[in-house]
PDB file of N, CA and C in Angstrom:
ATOM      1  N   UNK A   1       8.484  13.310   3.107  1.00  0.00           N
ATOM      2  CA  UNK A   1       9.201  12.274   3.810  1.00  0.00           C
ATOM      3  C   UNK A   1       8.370  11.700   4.949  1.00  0.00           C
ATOM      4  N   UNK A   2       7.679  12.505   5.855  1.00  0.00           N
ATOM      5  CA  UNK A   2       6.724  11.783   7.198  1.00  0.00           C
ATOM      6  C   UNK A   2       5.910  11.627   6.773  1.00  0.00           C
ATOM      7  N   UNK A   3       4.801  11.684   5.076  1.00  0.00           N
ATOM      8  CA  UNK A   3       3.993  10.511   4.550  1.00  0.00           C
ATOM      9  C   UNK A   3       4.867   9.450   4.798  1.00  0.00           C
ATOM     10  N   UNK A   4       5.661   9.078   3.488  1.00  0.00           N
ATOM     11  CA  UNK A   4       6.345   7.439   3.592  1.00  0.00           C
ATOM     12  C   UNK A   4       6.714   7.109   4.799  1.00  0.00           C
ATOM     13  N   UNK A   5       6.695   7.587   5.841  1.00  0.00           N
ATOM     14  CA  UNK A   5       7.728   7.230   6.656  1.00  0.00           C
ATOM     15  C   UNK A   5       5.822   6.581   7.707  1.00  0.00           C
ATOM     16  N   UNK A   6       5.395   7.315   7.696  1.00  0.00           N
ATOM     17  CA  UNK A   6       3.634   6.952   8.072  1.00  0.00           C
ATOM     18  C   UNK A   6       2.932   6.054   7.539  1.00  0.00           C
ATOM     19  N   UNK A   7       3.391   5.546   6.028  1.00  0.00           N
ATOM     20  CA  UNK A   7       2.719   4.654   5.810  1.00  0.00           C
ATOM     21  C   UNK A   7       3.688   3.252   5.547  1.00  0.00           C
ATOM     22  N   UNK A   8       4.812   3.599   5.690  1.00  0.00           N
ATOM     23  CA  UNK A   8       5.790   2.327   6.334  1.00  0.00           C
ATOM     24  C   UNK A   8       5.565   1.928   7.599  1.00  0.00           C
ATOM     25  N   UNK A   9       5.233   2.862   8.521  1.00  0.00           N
ATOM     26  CA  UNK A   9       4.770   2.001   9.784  1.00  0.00           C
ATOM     27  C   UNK A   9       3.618   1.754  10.166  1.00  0.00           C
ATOM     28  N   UNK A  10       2.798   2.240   9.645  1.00  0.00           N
ATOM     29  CA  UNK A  10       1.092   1.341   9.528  1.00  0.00           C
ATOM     30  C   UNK A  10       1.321   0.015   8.976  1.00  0.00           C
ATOM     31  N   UNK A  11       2.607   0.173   7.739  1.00  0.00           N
ATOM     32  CA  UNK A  11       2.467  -1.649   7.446  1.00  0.00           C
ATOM     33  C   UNK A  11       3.927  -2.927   8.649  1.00  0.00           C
ATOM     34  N   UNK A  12       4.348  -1.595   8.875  1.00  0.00           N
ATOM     35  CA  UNK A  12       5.159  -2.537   9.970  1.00  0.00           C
ATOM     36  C   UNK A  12       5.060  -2.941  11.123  1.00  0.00           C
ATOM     37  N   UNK A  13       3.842  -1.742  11.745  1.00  0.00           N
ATOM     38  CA  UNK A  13       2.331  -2.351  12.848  1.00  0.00           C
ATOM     39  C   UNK A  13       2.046  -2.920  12.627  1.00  0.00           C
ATOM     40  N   UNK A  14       1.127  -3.678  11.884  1.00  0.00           N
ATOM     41  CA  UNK A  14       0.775  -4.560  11.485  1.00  0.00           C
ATOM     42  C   UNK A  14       1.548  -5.850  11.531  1.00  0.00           C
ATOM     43  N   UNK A  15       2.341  -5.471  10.609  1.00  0.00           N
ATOM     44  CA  UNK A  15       2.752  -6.819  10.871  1.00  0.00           C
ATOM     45  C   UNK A  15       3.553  -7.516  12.181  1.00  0.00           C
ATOM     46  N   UNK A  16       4.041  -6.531  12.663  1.00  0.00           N
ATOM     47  CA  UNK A  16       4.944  -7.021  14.094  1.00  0.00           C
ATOM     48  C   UNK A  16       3.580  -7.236  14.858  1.00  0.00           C
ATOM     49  N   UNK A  17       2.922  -6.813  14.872  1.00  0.00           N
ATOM     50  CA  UNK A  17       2.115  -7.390  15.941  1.00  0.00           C
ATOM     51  C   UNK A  17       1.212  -8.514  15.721  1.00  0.00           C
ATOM     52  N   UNK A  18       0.994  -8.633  14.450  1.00  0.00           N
ATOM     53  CA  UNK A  18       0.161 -10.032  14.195  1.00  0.00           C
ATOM     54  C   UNK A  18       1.410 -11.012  13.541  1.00  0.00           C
ATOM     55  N   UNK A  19       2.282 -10.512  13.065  1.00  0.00           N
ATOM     56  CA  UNK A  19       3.351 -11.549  12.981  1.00  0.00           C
ATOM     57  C   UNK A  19       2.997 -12.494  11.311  1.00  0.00           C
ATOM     58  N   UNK A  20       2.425 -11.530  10.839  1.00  0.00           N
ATOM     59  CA  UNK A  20       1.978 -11.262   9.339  1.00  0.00           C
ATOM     60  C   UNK A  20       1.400 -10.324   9.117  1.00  0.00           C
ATOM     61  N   UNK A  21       0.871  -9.893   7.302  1.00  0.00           N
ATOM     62  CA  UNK A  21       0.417  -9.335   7.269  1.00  0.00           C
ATOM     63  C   UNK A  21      -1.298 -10.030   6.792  1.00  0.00           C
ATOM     64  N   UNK A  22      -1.928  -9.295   7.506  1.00  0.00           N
ATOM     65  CA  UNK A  22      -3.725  -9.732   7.524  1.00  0.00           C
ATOM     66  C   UNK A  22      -3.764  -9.588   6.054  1.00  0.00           C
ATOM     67  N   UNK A  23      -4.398 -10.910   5.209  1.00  0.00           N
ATOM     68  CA  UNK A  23      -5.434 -10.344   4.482  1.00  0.00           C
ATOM     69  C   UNK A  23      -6.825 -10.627   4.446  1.00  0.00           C
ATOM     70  N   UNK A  24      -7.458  -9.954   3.684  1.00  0.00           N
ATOM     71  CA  UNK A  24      -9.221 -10.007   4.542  1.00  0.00           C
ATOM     72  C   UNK A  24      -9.599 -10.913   3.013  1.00  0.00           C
ATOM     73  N   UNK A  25      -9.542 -11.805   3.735  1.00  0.00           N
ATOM     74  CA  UNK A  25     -10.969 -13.094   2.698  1.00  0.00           C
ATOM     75  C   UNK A  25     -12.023 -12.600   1.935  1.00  0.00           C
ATOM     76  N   UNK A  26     -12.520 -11.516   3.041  1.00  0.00           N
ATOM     77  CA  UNK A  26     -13.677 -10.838   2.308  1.00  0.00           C
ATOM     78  C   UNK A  26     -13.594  -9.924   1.562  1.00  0.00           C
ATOM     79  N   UNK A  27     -12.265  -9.152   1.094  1.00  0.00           N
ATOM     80  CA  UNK A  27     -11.975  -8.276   0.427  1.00  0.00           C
ATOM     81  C   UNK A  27     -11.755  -9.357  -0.940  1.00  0.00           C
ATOM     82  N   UNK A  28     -11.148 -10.260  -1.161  1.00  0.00           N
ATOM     83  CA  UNK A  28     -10.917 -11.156  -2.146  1.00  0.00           C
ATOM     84  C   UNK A  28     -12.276 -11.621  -2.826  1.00  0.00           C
ATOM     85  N   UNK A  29     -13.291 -11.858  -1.856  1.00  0.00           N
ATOM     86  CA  UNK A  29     -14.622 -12.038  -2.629  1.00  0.00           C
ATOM     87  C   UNK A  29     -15.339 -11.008  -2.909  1.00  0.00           C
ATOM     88  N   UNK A  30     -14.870  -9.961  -2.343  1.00  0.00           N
ATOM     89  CA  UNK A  30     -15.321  -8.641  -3.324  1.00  0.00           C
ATOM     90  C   UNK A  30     -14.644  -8.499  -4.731  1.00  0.00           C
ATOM     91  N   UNK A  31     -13.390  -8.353  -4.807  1.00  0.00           N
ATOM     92  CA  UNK A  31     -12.323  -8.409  -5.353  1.00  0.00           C
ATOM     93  C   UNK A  31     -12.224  -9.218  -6.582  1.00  0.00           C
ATOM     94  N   UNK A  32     -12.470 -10.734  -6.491  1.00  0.00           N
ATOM     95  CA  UNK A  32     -12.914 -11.420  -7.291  1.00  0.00           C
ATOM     96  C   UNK A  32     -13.300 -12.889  -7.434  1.00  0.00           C
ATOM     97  N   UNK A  33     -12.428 -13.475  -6.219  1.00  0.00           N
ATOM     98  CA  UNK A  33     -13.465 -14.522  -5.636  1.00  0.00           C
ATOM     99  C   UNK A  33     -12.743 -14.969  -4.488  1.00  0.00           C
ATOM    100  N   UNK A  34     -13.382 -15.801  -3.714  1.00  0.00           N
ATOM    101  CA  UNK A  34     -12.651 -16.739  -2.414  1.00  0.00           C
ATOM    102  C   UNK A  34     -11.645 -16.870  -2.785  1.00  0.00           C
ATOM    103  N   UNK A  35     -11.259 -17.920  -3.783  1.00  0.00           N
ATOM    104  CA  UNK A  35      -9.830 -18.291  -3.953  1.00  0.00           C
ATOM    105  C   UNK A  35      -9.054 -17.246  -4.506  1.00  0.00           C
ATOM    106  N   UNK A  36      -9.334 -16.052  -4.731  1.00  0.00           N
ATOM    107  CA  UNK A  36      -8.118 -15.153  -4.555  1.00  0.00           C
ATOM    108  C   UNK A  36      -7.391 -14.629  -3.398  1.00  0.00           C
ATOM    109  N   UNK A  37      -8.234 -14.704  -2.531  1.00  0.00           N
ATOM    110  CA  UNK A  37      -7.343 -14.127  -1.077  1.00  0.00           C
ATOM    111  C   UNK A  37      -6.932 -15.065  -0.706  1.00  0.00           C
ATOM    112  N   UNK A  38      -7.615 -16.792  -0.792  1.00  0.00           N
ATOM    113  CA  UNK A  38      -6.957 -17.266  -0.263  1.00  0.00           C
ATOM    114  C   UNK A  38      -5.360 -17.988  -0.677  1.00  0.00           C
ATOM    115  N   UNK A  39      -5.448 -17.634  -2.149  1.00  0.00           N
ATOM    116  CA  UNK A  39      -4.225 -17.481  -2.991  1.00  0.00           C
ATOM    117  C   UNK A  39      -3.489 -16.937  -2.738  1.00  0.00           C
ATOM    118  N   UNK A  40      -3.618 -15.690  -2.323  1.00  0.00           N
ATOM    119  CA  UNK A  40      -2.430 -14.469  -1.935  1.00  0.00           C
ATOM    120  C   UNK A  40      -2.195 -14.942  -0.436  1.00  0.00           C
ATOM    121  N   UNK A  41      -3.200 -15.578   0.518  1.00  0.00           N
ATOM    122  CA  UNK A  41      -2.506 -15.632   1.788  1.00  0.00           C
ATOM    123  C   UNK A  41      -1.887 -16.744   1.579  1.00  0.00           C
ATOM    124  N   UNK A  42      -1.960 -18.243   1.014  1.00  0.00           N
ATOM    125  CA  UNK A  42      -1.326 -19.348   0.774  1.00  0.00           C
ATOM    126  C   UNK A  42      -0.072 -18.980   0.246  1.00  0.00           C
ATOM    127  N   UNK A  43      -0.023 -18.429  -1.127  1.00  0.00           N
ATOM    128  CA  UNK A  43       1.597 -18.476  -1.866  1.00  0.00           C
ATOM    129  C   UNK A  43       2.586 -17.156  -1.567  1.00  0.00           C
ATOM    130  N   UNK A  44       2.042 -16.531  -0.774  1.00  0.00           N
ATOM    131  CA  UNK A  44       2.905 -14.953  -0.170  1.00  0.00           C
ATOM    132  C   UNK A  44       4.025 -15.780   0.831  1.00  0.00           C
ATOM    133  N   UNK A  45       3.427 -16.670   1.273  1.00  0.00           N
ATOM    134  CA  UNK A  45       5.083 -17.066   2.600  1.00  0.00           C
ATOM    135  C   UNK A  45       4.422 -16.771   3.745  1.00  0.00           C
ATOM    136  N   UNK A  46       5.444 -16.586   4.737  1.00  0.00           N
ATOM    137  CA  UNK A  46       5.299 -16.432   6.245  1.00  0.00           C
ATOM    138  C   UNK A  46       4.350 -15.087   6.561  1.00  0.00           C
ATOM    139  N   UNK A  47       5.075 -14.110   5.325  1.00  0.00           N
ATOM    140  CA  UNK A  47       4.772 -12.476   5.614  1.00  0.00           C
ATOM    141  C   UNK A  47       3.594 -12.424   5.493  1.00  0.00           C
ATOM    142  N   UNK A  48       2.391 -12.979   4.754  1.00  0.00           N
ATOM    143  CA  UNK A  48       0.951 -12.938   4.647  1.00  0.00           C
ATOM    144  C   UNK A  48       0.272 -14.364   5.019  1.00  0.00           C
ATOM    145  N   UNK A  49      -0.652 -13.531   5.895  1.00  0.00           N
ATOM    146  CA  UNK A  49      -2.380 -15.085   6.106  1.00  0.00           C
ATOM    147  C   UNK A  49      -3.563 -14.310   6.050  1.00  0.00           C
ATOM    148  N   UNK A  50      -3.821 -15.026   6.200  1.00  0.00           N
ATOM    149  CA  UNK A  50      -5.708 -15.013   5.972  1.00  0.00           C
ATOM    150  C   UNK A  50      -5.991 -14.217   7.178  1.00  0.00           C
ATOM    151  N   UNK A  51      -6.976 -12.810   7.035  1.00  0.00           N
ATOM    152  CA  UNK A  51      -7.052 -12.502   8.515  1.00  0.00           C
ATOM    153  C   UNK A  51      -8.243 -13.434   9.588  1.00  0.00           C
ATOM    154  N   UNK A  52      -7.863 -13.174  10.671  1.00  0.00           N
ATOM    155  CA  UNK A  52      -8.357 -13.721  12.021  1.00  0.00           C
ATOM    156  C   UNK A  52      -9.203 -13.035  12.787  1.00  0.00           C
ATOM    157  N   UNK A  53      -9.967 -13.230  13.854  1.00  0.00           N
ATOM    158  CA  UNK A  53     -11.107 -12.683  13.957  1.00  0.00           C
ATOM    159  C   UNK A  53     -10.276 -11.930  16.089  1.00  0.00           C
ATOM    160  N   UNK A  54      -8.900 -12.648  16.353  1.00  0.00           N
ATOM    161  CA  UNK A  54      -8.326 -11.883  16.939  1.00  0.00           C
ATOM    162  C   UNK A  54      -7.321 -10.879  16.469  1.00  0.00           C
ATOM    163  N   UNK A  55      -7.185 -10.460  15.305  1.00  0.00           N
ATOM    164  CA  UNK A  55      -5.946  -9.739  14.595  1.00  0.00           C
ATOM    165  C   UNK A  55      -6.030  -8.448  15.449  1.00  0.00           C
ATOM    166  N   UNK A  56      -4.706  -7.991  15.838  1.00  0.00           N
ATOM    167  CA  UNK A  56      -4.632  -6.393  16.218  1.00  0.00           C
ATOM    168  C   UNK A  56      -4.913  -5.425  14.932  1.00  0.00           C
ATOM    169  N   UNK A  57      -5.267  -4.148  15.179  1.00  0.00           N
ATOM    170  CA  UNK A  57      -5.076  -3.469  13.883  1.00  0.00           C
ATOM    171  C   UNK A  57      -5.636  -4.020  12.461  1.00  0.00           C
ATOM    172  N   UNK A  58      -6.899  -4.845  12.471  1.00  0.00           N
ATOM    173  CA  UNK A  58      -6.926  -5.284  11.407  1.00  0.00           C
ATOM    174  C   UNK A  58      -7.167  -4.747  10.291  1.00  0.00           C
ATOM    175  N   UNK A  59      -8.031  -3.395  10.425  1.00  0.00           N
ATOM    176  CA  UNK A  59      -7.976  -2.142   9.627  1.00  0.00           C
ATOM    177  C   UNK A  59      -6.501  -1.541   9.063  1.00  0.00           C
ATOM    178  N   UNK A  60      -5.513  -2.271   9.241  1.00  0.00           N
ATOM    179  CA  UNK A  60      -4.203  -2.011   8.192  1.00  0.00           C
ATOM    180  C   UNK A  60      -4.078  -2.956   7.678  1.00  0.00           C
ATOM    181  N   UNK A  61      -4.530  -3.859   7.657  1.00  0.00           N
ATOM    182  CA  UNK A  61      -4.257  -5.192   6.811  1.00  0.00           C
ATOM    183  C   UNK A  61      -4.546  -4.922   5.364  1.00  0.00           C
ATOM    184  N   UNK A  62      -3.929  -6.077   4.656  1.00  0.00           N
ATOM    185  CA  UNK A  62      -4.734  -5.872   3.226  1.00  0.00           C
ATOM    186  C   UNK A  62      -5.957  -6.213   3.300  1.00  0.00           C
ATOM    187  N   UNK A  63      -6.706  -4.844   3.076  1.00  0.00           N
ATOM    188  CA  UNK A  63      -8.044  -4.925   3.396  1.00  0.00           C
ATOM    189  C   UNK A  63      -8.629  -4.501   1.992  1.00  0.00           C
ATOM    190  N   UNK A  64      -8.225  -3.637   1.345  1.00  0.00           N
ATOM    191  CA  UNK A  64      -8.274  -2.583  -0.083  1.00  0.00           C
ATOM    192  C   UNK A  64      -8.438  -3.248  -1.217  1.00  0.00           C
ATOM    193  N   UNK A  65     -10.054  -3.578  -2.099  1.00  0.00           N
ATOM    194  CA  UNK A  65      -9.616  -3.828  -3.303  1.00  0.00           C
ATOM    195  C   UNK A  65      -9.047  -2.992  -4.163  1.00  0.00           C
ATOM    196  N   UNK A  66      -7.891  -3.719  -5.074  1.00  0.00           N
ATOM    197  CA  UNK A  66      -7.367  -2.333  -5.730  1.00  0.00           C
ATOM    198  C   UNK A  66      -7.465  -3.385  -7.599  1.00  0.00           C
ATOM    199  N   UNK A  67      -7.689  -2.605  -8.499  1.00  0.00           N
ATOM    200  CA  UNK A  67      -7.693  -3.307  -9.506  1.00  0.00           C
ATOM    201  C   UNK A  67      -6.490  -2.376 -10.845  1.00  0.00           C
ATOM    202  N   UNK A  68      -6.046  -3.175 -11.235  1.00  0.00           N
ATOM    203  CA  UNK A  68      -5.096  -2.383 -12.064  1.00  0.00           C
ATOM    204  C   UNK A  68      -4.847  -3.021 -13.576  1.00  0.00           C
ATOM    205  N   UNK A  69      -5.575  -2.570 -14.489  1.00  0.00           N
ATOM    206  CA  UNK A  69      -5.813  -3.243 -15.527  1.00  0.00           C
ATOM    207  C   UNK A  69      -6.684  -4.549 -15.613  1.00  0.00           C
ATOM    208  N   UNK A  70      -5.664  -5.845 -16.206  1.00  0.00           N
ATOM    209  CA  UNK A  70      -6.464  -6.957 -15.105  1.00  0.00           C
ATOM    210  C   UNK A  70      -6.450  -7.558 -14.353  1.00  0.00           C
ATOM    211  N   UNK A  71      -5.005  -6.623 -13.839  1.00  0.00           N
ATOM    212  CA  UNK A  71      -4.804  -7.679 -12.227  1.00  0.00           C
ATOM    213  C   UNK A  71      -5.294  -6.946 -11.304  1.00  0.00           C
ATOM    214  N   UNK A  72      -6.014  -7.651 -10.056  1.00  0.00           N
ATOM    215  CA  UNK A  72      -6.614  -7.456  -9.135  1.00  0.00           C
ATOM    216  C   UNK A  72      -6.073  -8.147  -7.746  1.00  0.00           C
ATOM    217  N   UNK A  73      -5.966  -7.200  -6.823  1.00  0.00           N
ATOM    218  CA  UNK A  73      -5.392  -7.627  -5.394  1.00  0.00           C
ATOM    219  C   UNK A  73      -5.407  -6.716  -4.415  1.00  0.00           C
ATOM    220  N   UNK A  74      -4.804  -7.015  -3.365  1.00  0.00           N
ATOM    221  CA  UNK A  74      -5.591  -6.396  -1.690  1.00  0.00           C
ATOM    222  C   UNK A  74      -4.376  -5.424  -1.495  1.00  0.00           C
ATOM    223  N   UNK A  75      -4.782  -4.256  -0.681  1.00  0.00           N
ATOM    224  CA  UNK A  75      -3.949  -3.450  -0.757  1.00  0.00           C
ATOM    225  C   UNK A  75      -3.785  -2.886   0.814  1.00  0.00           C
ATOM    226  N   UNK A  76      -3.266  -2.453   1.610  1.00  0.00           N
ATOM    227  CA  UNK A  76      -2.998  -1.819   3.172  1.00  0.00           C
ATOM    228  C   UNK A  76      -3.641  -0.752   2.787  1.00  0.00           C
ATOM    229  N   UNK A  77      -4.106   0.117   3.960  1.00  0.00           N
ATOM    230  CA  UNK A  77      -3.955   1.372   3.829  1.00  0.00           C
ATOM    231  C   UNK A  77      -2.368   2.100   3.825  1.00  0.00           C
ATOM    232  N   UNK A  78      -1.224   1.587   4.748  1.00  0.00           N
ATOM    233  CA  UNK A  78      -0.406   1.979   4.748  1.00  0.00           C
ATOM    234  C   UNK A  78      -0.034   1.969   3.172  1.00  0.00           C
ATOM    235  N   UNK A  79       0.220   1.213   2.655  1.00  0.00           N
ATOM    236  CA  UNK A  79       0.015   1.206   0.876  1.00  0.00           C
ATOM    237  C   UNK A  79      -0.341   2.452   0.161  1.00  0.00           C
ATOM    238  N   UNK A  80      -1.574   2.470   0.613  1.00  0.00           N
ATOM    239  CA  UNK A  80      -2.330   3.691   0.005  1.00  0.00           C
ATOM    240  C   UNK A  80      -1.230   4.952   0.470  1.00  0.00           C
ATOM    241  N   UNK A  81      -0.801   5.198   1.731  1.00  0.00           N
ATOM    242  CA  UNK A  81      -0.234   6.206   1.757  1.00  0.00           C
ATOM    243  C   UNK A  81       1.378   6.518   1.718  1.00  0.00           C
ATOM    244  N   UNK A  82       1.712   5.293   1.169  1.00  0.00           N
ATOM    245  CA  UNK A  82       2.747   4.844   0.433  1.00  0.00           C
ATOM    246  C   UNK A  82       2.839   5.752  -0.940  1.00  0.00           C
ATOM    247  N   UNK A  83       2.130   5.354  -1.591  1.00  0.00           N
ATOM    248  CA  UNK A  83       1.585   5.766  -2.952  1.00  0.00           C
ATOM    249  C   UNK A  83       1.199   6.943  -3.364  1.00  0.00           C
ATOM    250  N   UNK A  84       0.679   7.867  -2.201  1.00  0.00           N
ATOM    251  CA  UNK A  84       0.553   8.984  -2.354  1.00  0.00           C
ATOM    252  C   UNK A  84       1.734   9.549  -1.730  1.00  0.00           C
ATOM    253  N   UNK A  85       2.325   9.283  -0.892  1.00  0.00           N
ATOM    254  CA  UNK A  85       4.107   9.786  -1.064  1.00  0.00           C
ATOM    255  C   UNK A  85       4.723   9.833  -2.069  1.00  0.00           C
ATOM    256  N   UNK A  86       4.783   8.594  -2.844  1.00  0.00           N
ATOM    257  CA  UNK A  86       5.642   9.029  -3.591  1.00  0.00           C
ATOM    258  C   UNK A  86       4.733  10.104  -4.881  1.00  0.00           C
ATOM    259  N   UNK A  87       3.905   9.935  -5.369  1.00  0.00           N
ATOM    260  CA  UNK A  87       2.994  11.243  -6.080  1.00  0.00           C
ATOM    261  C   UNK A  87       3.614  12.059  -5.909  1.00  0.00           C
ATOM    262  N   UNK A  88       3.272  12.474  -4.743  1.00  0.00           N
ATOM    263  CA  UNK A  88       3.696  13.679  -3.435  1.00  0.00           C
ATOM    264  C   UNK A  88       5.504  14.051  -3.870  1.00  0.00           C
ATOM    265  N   UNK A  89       5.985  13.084  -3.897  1.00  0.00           N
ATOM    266  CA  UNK A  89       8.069  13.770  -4.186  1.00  0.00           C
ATOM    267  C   UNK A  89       7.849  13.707  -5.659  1.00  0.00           C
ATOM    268  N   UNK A  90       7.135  13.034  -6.539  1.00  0.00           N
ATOM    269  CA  UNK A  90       7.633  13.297  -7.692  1.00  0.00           C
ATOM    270  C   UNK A  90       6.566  14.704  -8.273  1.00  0.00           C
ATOM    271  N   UNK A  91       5.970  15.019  -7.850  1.00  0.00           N
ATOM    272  CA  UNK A  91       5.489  16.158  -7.885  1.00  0.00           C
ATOM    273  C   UNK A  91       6.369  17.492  -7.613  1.00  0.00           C
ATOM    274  N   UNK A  92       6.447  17.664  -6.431  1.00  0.00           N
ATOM    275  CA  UNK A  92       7.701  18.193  -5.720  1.00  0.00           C
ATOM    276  C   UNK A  92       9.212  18.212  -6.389  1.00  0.00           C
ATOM    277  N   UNK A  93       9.385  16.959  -7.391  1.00  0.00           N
ATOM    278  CA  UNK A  93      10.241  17.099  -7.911  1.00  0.00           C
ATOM    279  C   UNK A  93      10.334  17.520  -9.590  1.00  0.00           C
ATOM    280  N   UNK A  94       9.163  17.021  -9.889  1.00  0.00           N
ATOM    281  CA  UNK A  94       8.905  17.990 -11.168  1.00  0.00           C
ATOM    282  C   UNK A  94       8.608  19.352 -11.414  1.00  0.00           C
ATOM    283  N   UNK A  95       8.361  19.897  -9.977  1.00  0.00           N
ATOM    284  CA  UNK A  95       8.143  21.451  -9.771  1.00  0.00           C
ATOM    285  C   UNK A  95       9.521  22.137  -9.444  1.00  0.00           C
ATOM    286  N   UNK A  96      10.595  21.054  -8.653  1.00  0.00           N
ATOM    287  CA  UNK A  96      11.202  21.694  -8.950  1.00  0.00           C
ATOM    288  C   UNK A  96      12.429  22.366  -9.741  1.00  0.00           C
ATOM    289  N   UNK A  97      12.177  21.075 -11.149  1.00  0.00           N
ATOM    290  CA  UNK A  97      12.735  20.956 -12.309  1.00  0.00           C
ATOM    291  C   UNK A  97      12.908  22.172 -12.658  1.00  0.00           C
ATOM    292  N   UNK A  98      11.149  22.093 -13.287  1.00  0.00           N
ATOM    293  CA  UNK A  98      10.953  23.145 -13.506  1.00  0.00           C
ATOM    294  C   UNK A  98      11.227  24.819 -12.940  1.00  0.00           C
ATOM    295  N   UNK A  99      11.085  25.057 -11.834  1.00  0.00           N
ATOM    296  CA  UNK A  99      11.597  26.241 -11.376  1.00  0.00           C
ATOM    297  C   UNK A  99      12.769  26.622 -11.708  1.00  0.00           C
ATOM    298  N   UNK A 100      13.899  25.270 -11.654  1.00  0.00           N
ATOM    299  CA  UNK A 100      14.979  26.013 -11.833  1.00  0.00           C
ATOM    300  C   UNK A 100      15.376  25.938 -13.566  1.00  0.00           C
ATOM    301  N   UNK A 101      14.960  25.544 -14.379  1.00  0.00           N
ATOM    302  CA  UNK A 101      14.886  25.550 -15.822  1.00  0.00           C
ATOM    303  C   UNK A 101      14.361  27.077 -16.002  1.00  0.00           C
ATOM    304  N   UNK A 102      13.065  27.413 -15.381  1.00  0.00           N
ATOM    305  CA  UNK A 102      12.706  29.023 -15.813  1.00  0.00           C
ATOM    306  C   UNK A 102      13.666  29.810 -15.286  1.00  0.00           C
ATOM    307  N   UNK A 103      14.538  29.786 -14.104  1.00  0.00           N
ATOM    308  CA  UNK A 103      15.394  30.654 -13.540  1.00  0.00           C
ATOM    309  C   UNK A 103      16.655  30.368 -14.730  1.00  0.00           C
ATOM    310  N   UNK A 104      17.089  29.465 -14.689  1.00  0.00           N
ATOM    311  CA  UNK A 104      18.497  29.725 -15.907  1.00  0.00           C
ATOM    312  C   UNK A 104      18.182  30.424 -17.447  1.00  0.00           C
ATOM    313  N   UNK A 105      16.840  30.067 -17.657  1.00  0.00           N
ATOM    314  CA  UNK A 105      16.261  30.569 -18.879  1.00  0.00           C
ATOM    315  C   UNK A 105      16.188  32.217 -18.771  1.00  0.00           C
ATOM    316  N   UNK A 106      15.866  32.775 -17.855  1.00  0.00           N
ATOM    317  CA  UNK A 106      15.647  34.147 -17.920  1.00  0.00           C
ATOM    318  C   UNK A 106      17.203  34.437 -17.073  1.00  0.00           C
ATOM    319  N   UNK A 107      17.933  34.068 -16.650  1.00  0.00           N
ATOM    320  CA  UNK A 107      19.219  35.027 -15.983  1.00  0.00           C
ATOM    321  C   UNK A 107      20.234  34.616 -17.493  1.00  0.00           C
ATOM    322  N   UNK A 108      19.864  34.037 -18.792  1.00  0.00           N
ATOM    323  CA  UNK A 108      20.623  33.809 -19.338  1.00  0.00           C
ATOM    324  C   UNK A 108      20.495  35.116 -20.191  1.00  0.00           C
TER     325      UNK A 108
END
């Protein structure tokens, strides 16, 4: 629970204080070209821009190339540890399926 809850507020730092969320231009031309970041900061809305060279915290921004099949796009770190939360409970929760499946199995 204080993963998600840690990487919900790395992305809600962020954004309350820049009053979007950053994304890095230069992660998009890593990523796959100029006009992808500047795609994602144009058609996202209010909640995303292009980052700025005064941004607070700009190291939580979507800074992250992340590629997933063939879509490709910018990711927070808070994201990242988003993502490994939930891993993290469904792990936790497949263990503890299991535990209690072997306990009814043998008291039966």
């Amino acid at each position: 629970m204080a993963l998600g809850g840690a990487g919900i507020l790395m992305n809600v730092d962020v954004v309350l204080l820049n009053r979007a969320m950053p994304v890095a231009v230069q992660g998009g031309i890593e990523l796959a070209s100029m006009d992808t970041a500047v795609e994602i900061a144009r058609s996202s809305g209010a909640f995303y821009r292009a980052a700025l060279g005064g941004d607070l915290l700009p190291w939580l921004g979507d800074v992250i190339p992340f590629a997933l099949g063939r879509s490709a796009f910018l990711i927070s770190p808070g994201d990242v540890v988003l993502m490994v939360a939930v891993v993290v409970a469904l792990v936790f929760c497949m263990a503890d399926e299991r535990s209690e499946g072997v306990a009814t199995i043998s008291a039966g």
